[in-house]
N, C-alpha and C. Protein backbone atom coordinates (compact mmCIF):
# COMPACT_ATOMS: atom_id res chain seq x y z
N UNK A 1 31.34 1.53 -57.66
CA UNK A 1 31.70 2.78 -57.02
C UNK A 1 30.43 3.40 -56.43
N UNK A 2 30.65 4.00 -55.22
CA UNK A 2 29.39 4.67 -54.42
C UNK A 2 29.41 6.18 -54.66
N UNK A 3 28.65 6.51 -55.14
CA UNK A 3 28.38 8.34 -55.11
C UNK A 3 27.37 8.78 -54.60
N UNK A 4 27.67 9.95 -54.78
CA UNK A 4 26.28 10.79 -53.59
C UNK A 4 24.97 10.50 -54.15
N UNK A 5 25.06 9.90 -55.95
CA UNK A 5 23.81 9.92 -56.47
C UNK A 5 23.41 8.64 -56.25
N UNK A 6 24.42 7.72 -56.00
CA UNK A 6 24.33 6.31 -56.07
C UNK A 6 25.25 5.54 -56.45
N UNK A 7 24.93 4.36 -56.87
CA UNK A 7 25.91 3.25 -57.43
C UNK A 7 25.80 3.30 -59.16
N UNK A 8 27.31 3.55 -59.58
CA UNK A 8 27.54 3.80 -61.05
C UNK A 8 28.27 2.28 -61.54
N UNK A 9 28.15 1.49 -62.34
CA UNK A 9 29.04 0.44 -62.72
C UNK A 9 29.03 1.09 -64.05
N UNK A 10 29.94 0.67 -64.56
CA UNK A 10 30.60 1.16 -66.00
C UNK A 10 29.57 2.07 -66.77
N UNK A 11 29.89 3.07 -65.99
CA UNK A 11 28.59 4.54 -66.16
C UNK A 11 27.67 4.03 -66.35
N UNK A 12 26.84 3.25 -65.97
CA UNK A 12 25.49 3.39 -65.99
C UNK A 12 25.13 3.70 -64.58
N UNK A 13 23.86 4.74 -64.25
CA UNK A 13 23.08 4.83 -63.05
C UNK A 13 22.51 3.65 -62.75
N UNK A 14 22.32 3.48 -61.72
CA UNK A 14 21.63 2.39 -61.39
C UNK A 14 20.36 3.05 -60.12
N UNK A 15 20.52 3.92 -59.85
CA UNK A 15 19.50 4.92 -58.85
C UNK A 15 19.50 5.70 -59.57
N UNK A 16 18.54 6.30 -59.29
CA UNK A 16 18.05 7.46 -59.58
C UNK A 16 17.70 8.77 -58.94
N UNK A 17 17.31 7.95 -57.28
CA UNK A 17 17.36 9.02 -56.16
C UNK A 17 18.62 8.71 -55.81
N UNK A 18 18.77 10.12 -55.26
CA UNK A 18 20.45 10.37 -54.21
C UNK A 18 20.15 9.88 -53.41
N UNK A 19 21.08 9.09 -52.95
CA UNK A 19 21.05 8.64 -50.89
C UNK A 19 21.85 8.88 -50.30
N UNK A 20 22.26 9.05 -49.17
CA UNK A 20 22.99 9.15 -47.98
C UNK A 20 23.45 7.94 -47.67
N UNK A 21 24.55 7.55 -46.95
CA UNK A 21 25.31 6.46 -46.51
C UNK A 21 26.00 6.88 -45.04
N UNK A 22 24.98 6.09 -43.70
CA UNK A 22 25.32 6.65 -42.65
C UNK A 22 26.53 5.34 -42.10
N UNK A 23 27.55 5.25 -41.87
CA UNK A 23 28.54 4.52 -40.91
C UNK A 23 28.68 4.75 -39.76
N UNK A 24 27.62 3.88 -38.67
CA UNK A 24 27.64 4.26 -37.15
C UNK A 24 28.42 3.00 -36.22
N UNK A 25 29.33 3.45 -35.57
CA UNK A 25 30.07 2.42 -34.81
C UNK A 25 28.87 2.39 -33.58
N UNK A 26 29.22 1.01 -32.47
CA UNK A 26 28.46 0.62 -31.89
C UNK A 26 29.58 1.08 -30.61
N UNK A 27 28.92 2.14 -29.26
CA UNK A 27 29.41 2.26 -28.22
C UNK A 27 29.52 0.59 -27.35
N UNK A 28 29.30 -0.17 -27.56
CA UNK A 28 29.97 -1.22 -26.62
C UNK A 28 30.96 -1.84 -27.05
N UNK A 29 31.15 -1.93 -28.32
CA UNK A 29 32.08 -2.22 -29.66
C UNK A 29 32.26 -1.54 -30.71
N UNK A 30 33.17 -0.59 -30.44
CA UNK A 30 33.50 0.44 -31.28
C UNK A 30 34.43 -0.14 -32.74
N UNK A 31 34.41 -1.64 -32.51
CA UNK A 31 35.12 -1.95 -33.85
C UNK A 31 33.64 -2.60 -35.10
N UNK A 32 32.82 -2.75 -34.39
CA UNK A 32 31.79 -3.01 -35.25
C UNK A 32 30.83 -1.69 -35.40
N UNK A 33 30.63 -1.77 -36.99
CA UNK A 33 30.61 -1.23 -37.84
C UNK A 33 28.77 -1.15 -38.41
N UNK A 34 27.66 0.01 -38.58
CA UNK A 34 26.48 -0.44 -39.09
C UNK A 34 26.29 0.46 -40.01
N UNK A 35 25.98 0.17 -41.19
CA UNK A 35 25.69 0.43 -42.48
C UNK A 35 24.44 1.14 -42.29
N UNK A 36 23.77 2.48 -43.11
CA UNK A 36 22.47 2.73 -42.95
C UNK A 36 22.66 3.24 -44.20
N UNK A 37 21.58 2.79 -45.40
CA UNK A 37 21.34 3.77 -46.58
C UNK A 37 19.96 4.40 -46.89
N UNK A 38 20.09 5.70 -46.64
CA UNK A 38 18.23 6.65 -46.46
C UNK A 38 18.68 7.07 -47.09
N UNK A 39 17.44 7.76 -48.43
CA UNK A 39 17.02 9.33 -49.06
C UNK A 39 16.69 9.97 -48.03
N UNK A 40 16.96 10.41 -46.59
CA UNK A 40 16.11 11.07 -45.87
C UNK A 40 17.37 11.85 -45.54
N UNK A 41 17.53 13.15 -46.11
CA UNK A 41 18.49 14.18 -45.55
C UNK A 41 18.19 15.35 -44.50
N UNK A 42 17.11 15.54 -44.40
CA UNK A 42 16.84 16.35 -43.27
C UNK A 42 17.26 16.16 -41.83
N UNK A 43 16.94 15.02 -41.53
CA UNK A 43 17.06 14.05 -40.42
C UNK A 43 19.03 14.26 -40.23
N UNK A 44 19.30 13.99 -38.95
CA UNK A 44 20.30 13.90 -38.75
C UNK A 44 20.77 12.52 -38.19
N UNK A 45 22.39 12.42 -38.40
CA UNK A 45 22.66 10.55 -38.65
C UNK A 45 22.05 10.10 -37.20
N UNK A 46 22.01 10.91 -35.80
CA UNK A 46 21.69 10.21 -34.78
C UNK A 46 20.20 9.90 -34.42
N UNK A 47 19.31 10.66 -35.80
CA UNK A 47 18.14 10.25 -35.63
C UNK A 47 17.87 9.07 -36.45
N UNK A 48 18.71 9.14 -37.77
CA UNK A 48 18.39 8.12 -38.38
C UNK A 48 18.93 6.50 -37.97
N UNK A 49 20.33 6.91 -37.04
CA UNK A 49 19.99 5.30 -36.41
C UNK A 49 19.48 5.16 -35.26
N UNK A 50 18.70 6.28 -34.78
CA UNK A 50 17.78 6.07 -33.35
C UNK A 50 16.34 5.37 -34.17
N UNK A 51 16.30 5.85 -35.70
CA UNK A 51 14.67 5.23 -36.28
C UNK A 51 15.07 3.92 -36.32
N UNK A 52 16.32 3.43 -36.94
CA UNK A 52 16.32 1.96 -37.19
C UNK A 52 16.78 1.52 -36.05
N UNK A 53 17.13 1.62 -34.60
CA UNK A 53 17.18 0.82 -33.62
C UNK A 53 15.48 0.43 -33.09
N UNK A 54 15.09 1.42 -33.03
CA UNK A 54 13.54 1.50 -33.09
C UNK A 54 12.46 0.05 -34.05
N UNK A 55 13.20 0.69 -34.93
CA UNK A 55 12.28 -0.35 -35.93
C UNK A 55 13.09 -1.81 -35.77
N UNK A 56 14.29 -2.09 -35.73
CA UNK A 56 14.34 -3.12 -35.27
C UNK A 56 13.95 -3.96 -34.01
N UNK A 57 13.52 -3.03 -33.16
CA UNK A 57 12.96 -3.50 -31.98
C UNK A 57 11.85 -4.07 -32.12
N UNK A 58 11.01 -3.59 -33.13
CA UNK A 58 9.48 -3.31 -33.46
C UNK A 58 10.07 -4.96 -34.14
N UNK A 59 10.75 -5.23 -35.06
CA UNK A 59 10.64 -6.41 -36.06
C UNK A 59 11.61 -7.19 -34.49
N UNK A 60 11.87 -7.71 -33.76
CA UNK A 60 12.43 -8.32 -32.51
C UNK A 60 10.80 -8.64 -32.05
N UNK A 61 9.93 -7.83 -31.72
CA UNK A 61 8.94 -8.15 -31.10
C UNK A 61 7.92 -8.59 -31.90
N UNK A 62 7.69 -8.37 -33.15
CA UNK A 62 6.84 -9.40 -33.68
C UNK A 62 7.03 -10.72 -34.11
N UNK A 63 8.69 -11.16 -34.24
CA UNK A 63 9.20 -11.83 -34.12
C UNK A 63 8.79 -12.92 -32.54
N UNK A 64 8.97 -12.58 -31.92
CA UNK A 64 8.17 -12.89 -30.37
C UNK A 64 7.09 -13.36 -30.71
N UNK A 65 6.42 -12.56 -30.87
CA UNK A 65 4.76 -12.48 -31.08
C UNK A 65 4.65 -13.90 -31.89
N UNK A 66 5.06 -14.13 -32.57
CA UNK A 66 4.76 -15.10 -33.80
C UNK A 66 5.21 -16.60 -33.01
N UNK A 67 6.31 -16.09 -32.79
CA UNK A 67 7.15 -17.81 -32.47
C UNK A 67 6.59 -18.29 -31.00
N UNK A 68 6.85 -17.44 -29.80
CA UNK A 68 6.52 -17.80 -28.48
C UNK A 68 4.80 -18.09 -28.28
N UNK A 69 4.01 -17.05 -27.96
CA UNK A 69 2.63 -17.47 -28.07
C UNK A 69 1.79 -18.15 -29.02
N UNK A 70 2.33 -18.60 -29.86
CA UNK A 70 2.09 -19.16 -30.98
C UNK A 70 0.92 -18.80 -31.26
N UNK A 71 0.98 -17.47 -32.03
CA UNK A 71 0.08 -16.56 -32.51
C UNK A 71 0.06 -16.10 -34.00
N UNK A 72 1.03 -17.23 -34.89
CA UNK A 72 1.13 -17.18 -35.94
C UNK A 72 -0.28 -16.60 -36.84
N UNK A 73 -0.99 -17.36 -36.73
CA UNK A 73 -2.73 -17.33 -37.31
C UNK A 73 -3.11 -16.35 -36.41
N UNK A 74 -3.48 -15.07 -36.19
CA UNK A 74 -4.32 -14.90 -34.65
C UNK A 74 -6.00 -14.91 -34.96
N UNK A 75 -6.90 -15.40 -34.41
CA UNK A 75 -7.65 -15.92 -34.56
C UNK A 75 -9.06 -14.02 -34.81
N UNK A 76 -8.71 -12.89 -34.21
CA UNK A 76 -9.08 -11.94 -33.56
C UNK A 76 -8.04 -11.05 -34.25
N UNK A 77 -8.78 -9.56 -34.78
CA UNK A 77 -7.66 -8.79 -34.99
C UNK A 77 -8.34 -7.21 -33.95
N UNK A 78 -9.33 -8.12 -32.98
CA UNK A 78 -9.64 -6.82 -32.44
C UNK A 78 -9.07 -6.37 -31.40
N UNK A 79 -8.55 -5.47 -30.65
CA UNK A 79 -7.70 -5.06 -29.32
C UNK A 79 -8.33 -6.18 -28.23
N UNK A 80 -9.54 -6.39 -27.75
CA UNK A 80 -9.69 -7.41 -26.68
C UNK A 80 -9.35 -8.85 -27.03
N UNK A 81 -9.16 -8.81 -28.53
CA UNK A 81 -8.80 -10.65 -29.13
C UNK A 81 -7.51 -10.76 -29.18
N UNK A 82 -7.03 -9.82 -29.30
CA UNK A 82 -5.12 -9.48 -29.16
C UNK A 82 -5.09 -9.77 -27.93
N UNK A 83 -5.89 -9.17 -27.09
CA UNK A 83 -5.41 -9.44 -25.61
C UNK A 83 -5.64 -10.51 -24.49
N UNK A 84 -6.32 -11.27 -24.79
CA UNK A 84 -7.39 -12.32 -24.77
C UNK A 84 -5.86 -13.65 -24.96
N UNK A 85 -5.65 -13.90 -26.45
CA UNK A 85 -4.60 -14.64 -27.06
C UNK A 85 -3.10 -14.29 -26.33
N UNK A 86 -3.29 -13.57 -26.27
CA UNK A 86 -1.81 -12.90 -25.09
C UNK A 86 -1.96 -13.09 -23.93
N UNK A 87 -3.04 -12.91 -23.47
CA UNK A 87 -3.28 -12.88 -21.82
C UNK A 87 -2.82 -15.18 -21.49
């Protein structure tokens, strides 16, 4: 069972922080369905799946980074050796 505090199985807590449980449908496919679970209540649900479209973009492009330039190892972690290996 899901509660505002968390997940209870035969009363035991299993969290301890409260979380939120955001359910955002997808405007091109409004039958699919995305799960988001944050402690972050301030935030409102359209920021919190504007952070994780975000951050998945961010994990899409290092993803890139790794496989295409084959930059697994990078040899340089300084801005002109990043760019250098990229270029």
């Amino acid at each position: 069972m899901i509660t505002k505090k968390g997940i209870k199985r035969h009363g035991v807590e299993l969290v301890e922080e409260p979380f939120r449980l955001i359910i955002a449908c997808s405007k091109d496919e409004p039958e699919k369905q995305f799960w988001f679970i944050t402690n972050e209540f301030a935030l409102t649900a359209k920021d919190i799946t504007d952070a994780y479209k975000c951050r998945w973009d961010i994990e899409v492009f290092f993803r890139f980074i790794k496989q295409e330039p084959n930059v697994s190892h990078p040899v340089s972690l300084n801005k002109n050796g990043i760019e250098v290996m990229l270029y």
